[in-house]
N, C-alpha and C. Protein backbone atom coordinates (compact mmCIF):
# COMPACT_ATOMS: atom_id res chain seq x y z
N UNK A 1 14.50 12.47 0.66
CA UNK A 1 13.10 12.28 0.98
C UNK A 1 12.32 13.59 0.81
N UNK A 2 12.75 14.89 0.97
CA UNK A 2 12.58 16.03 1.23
C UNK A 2 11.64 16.16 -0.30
N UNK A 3 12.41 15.43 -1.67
CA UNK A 3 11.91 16.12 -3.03
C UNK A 3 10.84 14.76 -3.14
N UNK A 4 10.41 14.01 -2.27
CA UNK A 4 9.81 13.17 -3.02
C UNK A 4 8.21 14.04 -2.65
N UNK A 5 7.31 14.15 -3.48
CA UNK A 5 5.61 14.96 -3.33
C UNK A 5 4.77 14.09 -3.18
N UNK A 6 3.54 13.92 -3.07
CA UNK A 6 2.61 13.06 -3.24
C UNK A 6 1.54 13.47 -4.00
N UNK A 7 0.46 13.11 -4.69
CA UNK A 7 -0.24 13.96 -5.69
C UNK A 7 -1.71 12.73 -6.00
N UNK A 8 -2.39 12.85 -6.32
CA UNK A 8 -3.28 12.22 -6.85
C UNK A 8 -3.36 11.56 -7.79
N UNK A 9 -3.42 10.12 -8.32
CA UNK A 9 -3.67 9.70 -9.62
C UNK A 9 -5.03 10.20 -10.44
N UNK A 10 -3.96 10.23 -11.63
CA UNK A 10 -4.60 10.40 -12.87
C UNK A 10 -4.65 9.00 -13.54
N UNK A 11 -5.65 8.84 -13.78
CA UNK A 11 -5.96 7.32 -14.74
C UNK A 11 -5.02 7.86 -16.35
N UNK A 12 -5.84 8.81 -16.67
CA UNK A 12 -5.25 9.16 -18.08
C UNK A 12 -3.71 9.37 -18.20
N UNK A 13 -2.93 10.09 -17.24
CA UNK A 13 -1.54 9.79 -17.48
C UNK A 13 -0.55 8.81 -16.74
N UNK A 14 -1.35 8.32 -15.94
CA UNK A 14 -0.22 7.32 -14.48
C UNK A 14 -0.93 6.07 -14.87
N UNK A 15 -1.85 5.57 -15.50
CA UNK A 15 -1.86 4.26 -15.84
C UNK A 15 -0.61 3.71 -15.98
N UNK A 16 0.07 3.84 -17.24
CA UNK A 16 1.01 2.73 -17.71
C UNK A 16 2.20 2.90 -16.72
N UNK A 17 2.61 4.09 -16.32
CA UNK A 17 3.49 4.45 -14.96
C UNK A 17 3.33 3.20 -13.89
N UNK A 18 2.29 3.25 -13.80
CA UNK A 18 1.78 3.22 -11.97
C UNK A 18 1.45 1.24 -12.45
N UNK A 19 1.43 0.64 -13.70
CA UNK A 19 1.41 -0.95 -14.24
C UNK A 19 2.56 -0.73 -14.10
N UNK A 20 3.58 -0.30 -14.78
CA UNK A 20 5.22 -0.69 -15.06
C UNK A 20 5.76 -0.96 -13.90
N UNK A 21 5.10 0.05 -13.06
CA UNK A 21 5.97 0.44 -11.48
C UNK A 21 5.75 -1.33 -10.59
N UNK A 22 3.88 -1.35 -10.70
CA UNK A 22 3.58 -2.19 -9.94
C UNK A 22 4.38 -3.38 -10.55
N UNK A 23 4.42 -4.13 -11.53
CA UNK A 23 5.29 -5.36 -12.38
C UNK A 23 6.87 -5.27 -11.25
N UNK A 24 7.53 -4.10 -11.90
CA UNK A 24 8.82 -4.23 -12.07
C UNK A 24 9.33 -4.57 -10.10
N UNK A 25 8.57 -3.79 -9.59
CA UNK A 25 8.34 -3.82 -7.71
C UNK A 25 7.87 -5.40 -7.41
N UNK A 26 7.12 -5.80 -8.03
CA UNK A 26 7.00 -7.46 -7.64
C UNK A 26 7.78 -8.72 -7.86
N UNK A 27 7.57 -7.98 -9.15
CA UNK A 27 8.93 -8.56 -9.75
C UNK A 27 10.17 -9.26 -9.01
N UNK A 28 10.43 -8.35 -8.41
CA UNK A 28 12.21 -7.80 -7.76
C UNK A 28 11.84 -8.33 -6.25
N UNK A 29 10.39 -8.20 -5.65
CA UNK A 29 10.42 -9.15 -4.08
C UNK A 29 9.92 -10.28 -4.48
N UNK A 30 9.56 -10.58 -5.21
CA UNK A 30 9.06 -12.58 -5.61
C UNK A 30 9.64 -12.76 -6.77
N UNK A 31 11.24 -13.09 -6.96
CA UNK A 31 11.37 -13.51 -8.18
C UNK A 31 10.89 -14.71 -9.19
N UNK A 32 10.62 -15.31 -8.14
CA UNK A 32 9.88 -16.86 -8.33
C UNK A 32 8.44 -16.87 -8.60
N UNK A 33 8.01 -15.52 -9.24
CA UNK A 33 6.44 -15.87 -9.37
C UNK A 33 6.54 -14.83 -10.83
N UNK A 34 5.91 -15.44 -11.58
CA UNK A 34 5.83 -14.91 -13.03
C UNK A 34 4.69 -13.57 -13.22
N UNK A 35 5.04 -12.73 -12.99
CA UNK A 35 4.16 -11.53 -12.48
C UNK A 35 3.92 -11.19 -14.00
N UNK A 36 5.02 -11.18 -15.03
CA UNK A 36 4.63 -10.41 -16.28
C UNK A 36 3.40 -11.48 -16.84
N UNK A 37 3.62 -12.85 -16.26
CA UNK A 37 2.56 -13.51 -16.91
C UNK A 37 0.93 -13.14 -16.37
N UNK A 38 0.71 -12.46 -15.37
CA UNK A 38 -0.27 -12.24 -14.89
C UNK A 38 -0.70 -10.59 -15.11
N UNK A 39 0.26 -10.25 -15.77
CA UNK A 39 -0.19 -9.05 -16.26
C UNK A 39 -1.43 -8.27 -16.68
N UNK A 40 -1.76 -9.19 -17.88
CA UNK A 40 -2.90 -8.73 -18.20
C UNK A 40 -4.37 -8.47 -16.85
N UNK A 41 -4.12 -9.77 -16.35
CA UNK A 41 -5.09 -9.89 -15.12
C UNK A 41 -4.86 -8.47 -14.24
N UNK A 42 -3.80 -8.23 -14.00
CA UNK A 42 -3.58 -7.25 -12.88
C UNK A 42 -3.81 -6.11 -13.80
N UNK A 43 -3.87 -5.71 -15.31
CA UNK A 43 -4.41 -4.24 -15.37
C UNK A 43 -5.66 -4.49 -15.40
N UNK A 44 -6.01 -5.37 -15.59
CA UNK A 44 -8.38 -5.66 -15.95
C UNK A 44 -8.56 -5.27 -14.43
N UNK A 45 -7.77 -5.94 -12.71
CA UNK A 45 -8.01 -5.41 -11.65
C UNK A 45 -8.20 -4.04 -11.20
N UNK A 46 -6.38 -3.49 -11.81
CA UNK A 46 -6.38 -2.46 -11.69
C UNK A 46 -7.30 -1.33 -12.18
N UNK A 47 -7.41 -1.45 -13.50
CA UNK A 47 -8.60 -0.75 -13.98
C UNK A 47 -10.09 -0.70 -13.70
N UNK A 48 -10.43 -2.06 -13.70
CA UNK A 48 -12.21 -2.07 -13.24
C UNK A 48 -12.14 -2.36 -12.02
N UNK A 49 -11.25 -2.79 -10.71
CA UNK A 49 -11.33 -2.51 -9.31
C UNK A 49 -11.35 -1.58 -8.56
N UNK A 50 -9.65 -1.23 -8.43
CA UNK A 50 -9.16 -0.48 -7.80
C UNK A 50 -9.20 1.08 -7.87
N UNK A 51 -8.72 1.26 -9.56
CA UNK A 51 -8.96 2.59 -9.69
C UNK A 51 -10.33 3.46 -9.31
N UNK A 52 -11.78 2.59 -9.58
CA UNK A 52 -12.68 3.23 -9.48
C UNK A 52 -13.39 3.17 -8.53
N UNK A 53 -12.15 2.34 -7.30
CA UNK A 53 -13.33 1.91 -5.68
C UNK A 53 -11.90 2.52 -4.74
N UNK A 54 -11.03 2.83 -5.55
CA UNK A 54 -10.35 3.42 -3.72
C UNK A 54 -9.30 5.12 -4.47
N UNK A 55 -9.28 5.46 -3.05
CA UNK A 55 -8.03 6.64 -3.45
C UNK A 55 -6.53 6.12 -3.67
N UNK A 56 -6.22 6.40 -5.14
CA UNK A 56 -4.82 6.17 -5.51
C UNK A 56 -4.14 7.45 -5.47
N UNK A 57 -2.42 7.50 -4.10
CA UNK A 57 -2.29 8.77 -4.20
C UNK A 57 -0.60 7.95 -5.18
N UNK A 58 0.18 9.20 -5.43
CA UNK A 58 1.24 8.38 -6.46
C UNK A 58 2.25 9.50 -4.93
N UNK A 59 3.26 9.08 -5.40
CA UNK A 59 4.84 9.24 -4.79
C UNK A 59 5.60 9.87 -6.04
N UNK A 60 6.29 10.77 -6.17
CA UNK A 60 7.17 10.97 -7.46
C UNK A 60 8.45 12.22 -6.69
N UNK A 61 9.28 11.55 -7.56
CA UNK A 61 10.47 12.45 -7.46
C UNK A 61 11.37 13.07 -8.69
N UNK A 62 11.55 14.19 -8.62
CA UNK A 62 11.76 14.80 -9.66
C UNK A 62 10.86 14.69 -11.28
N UNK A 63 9.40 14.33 -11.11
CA UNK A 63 8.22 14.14 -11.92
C UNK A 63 8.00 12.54 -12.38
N UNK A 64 8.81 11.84 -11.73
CA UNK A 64 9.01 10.43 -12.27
C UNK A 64 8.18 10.05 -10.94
N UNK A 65 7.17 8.89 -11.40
CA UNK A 65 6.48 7.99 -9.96
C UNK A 65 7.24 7.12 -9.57
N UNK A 66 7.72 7.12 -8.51
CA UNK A 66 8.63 6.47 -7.49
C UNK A 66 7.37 5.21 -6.39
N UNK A 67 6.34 5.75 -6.60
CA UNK A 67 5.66 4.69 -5.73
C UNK A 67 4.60 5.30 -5.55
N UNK A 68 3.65 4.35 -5.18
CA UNK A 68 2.10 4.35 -4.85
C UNK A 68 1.21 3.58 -4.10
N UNK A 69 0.43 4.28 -3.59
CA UNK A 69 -0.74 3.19 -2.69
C UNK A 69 -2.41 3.55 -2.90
N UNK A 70 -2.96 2.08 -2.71
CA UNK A 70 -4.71 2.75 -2.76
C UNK A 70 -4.98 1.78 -1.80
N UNK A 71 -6.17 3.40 -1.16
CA UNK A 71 -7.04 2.90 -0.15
C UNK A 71 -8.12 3.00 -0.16
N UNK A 72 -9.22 2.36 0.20
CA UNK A 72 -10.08 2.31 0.14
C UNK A 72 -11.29 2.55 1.24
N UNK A 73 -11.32 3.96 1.49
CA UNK A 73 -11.93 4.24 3.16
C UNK A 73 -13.18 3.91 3.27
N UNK A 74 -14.29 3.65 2.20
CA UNK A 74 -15.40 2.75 2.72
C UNK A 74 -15.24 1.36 2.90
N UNK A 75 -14.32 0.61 2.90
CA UNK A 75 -14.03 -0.53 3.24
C UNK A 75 -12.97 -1.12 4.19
N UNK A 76 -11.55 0.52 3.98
CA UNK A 76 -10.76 0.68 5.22
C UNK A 76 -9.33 -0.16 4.39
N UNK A 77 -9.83 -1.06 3.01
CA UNK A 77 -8.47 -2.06 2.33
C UNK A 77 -7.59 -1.42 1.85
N UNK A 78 -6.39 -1.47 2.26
CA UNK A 78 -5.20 -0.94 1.22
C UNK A 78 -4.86 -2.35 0.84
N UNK A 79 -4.62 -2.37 -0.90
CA UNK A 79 -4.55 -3.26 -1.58
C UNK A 79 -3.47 -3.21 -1.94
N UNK A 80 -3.08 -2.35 -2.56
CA UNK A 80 -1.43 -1.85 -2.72
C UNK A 80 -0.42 -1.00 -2.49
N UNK A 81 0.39 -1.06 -1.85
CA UNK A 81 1.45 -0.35 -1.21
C UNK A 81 2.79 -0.50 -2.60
N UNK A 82 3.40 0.47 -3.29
CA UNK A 82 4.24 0.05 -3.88
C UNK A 82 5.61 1.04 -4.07
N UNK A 83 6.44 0.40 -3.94
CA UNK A 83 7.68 1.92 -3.89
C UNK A 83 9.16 1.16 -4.78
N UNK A 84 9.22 1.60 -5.68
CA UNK A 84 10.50 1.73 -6.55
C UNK A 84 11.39 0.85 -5.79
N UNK A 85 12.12 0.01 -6.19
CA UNK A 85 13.09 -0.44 -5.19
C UNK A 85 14.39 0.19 -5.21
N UNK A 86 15.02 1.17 -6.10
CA UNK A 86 16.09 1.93 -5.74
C UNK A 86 15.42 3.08 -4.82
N UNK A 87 14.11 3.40 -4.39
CA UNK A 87 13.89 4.11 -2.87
C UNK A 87 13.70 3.29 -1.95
N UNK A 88 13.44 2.04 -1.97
CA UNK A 88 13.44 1.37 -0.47
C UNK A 88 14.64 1.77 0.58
N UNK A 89 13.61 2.21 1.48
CA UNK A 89 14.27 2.87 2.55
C UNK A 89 14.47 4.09 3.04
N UNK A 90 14.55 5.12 2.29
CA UNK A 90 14.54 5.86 2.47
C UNK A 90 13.07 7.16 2.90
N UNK A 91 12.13 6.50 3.16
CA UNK A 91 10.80 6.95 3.87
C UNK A 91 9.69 7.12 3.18
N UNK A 92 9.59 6.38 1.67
CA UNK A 92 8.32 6.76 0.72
C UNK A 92 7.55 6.00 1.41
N UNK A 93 7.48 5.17 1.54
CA UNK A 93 6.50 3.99 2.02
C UNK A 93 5.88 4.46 3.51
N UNK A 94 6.63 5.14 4.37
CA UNK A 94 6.38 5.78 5.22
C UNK A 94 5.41 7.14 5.08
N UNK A 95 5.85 7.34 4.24
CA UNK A 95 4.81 9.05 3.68
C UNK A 95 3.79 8.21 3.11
N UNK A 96 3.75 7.56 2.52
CA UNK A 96 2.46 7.21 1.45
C UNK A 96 1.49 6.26 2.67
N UNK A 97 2.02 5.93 3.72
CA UNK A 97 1.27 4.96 4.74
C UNK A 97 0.63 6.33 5.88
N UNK A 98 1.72 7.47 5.74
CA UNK A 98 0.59 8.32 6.11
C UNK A 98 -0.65 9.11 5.59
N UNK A 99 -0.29 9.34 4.25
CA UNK A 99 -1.16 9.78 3.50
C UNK A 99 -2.14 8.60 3.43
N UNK A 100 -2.25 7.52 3.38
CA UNK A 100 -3.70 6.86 3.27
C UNK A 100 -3.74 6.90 5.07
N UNK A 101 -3.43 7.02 5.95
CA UNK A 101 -4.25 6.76 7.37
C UNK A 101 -5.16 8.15 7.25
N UNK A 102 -4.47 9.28 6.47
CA UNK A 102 -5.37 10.45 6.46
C UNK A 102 -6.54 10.57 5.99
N UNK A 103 -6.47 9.81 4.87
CA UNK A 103 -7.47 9.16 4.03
C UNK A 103 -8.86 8.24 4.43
N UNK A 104 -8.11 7.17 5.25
CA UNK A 104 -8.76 6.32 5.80
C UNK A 104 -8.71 6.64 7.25
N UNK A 105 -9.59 7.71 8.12
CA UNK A 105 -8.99 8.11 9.40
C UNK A 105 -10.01 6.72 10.20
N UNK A 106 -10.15 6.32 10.04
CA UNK A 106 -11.16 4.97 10.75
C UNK A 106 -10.24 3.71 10.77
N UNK A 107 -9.51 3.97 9.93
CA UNK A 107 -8.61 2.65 10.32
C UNK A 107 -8.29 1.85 9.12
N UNK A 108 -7.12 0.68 8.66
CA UNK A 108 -6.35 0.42 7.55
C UNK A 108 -6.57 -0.77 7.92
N UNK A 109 -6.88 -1.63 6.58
CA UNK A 109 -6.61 -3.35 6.82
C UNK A 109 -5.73 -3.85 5.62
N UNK A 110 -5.20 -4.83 5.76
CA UNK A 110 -4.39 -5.44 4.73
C UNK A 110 -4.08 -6.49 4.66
N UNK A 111 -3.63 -6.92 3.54
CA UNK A 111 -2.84 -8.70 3.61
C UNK A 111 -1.50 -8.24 3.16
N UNK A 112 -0.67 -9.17 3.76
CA UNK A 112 0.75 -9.09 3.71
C UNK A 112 1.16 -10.32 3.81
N UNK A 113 2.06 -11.34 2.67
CA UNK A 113 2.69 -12.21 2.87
C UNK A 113 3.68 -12.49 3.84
N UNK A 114 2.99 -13.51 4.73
CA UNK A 114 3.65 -13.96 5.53
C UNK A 114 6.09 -13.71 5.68
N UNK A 115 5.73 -14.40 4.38
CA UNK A 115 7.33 -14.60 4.29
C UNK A 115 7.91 -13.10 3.65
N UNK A 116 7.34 -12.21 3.53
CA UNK A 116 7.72 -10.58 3.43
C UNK A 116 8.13 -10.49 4.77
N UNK A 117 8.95 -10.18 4.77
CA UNK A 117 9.49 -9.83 6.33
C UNK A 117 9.56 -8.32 6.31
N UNK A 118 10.21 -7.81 5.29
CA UNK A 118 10.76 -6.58 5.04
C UNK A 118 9.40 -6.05 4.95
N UNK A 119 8.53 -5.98 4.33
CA UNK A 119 6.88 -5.84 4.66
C UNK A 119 6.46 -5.46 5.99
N UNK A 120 6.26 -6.92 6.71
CA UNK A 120 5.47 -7.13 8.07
C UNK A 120 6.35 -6.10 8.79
N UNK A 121 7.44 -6.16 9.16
CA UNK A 121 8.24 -4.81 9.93
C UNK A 121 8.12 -3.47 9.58
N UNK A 122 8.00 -2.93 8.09
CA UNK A 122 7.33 -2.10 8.10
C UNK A 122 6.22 -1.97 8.69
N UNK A 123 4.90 -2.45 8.30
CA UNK A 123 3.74 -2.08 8.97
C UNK A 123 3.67 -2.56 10.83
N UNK A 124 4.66 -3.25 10.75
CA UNK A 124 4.61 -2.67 12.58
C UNK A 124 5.25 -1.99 12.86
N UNK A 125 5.94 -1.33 12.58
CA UNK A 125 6.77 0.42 12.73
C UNK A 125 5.76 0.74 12.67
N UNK A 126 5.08 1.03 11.54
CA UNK A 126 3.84 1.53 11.19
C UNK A 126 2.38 1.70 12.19
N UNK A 127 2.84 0.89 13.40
CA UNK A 127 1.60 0.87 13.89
C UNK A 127 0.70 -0.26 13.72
N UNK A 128 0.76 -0.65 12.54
CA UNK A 128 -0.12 -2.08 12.33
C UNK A 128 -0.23 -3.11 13.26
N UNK A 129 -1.09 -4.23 13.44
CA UNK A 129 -0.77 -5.29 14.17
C UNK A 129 -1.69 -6.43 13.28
N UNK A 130 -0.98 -7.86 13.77
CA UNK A 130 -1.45 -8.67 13.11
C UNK A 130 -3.19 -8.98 13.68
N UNK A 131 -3.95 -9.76 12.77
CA UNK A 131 -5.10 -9.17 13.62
C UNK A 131 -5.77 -10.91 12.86
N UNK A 132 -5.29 -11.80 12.36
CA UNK A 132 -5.27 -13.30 11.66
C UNK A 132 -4.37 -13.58 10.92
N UNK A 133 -4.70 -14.76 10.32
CA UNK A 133 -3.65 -15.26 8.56
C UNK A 133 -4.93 -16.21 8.29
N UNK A 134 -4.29 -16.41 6.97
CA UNK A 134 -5.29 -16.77 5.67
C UNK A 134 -4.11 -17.06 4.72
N UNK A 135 -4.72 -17.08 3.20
CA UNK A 135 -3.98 -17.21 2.33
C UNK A 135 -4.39 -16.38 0.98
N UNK A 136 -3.34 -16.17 0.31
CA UNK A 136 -3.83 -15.13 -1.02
C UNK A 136 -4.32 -16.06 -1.93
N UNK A 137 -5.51 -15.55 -2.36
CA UNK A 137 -6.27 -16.08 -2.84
C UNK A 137 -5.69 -16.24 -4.57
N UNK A 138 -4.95 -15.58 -4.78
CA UNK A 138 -4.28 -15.74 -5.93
C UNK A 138 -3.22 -16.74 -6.62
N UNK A 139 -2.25 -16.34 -5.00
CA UNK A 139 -0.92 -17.37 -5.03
C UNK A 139 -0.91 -18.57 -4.20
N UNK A 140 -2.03 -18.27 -3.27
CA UNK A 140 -2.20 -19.57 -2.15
C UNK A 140 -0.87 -19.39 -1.56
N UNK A 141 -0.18 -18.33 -1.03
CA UNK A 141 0.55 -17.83 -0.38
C UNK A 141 -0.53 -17.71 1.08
N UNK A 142 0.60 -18.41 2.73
CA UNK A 142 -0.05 -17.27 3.42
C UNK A 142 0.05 -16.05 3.82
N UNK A 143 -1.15 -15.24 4.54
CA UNK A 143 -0.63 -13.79 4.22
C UNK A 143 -1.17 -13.83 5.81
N UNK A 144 -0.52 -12.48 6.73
CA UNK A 144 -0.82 -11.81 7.95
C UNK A 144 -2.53 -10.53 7.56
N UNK A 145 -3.24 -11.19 8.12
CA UNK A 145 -4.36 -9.97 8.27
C UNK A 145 -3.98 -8.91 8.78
N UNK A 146 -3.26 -7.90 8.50
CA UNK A 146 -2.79 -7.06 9.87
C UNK A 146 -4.00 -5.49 9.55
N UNK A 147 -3.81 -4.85 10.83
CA UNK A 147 -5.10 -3.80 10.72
C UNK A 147 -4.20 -2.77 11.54
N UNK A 148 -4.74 -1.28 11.09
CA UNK A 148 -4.36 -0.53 12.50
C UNK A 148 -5.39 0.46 12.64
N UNK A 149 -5.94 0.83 13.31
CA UNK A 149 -6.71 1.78 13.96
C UNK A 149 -5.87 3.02 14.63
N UNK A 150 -6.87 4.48 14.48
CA UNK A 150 -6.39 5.33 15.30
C UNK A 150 -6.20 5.48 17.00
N UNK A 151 -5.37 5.43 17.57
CA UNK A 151 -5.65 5.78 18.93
C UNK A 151 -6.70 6.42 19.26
N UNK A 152 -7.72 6.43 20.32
CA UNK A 152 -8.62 7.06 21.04
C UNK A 152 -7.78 7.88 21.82
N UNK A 153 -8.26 9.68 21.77
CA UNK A 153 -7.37 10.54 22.56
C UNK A 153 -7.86 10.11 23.85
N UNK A 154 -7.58 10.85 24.86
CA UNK A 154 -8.09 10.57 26.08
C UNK A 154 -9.06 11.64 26.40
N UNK A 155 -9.78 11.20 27.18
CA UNK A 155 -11.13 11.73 27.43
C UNK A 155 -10.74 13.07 28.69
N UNK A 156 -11.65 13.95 28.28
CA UNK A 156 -10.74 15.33 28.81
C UNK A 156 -11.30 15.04 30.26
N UNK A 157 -11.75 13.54 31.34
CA UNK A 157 -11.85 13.43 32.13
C UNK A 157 -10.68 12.77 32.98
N UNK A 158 -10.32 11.90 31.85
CA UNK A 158 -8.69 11.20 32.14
C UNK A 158 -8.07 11.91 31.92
N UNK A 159 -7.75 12.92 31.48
CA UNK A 159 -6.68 13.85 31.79
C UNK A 159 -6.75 14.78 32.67
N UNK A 160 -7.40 15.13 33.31
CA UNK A 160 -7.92 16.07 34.62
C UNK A 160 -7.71 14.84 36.13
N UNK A 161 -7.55 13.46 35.46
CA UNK A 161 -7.69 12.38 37.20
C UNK A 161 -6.66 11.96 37.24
């Protein structure tokens, strides 16, 4: 965990990286959903959405991107959370969920498929909590609204009573 960095996306060189990564990562938790067929759709998102409305930070180890997330702190959405699946587990997803709360210090919202388990337990380690459900508007999957906010310190009156 120690060599993995975090760094800023570059559109010009982590595009096709940071598509391959996202495919091959969905891929591998929904085998049952034809992700390469939706490809094209998800770089037109990626490109005219995401890239130019939230902070994409990347994950890499030994110069290779191992994983990535974008957030979006005028709106508070992380849309994508994504980490290599030969690192699951070992704490990227954890670093990169802190690096966007830093990002977004007001607070994180998200959708998360319901039947992700391995997901939803992360983000309640994480702090998250469920906060509704709905459905993805894509897959008509349902998904957990979950949100987390920063703690309020305590007021330097409650700590003096």
């Amino acid at each position: 965990m120690s060599l993995v960095t975090l760094r800023r996306y570059d559109a010009a060189t982590d595009e096709e990286a940071a598509l391959a990564l996202w495919l091959r990562t969905w891929q591998r938790t929904y085998p049952d959903i034809d992700f390469a067929g939706r490809f094209d759709w998800w770089r037109k998102q990626w490109c005219d959405y995401l890239v130019p409305n939230a902070a994409v930070v990347v994950a890499e180890a030994s110069g290779q991107m191992i994983g990535f997330v974008t957030i979006d702190p005028k709106t508070l959405y992380l849309d994508q959370l994504v980490v290599a699946p030969e690192f699951w587990g070992i704490g990227v997803a954890a670093k990169l969920i802190a690096e966007a709360k830093r990002l977004s210090p007001d607070g994180i919202n998200l959708d998360v498929n319901t039947d992700n388990r391995r997901a939803v337990a992360f983000y309640e380690k994480e702090g998250f909590v469920v906060g509704g459900d709905g459905f993805n508007a894509f897959s008509g999957r349902p998904v957990h609204h979950m949100r987390w906010r920063p703690r309020a310190s305590p007021s330097p009156q409650a700590e003096q009573d």
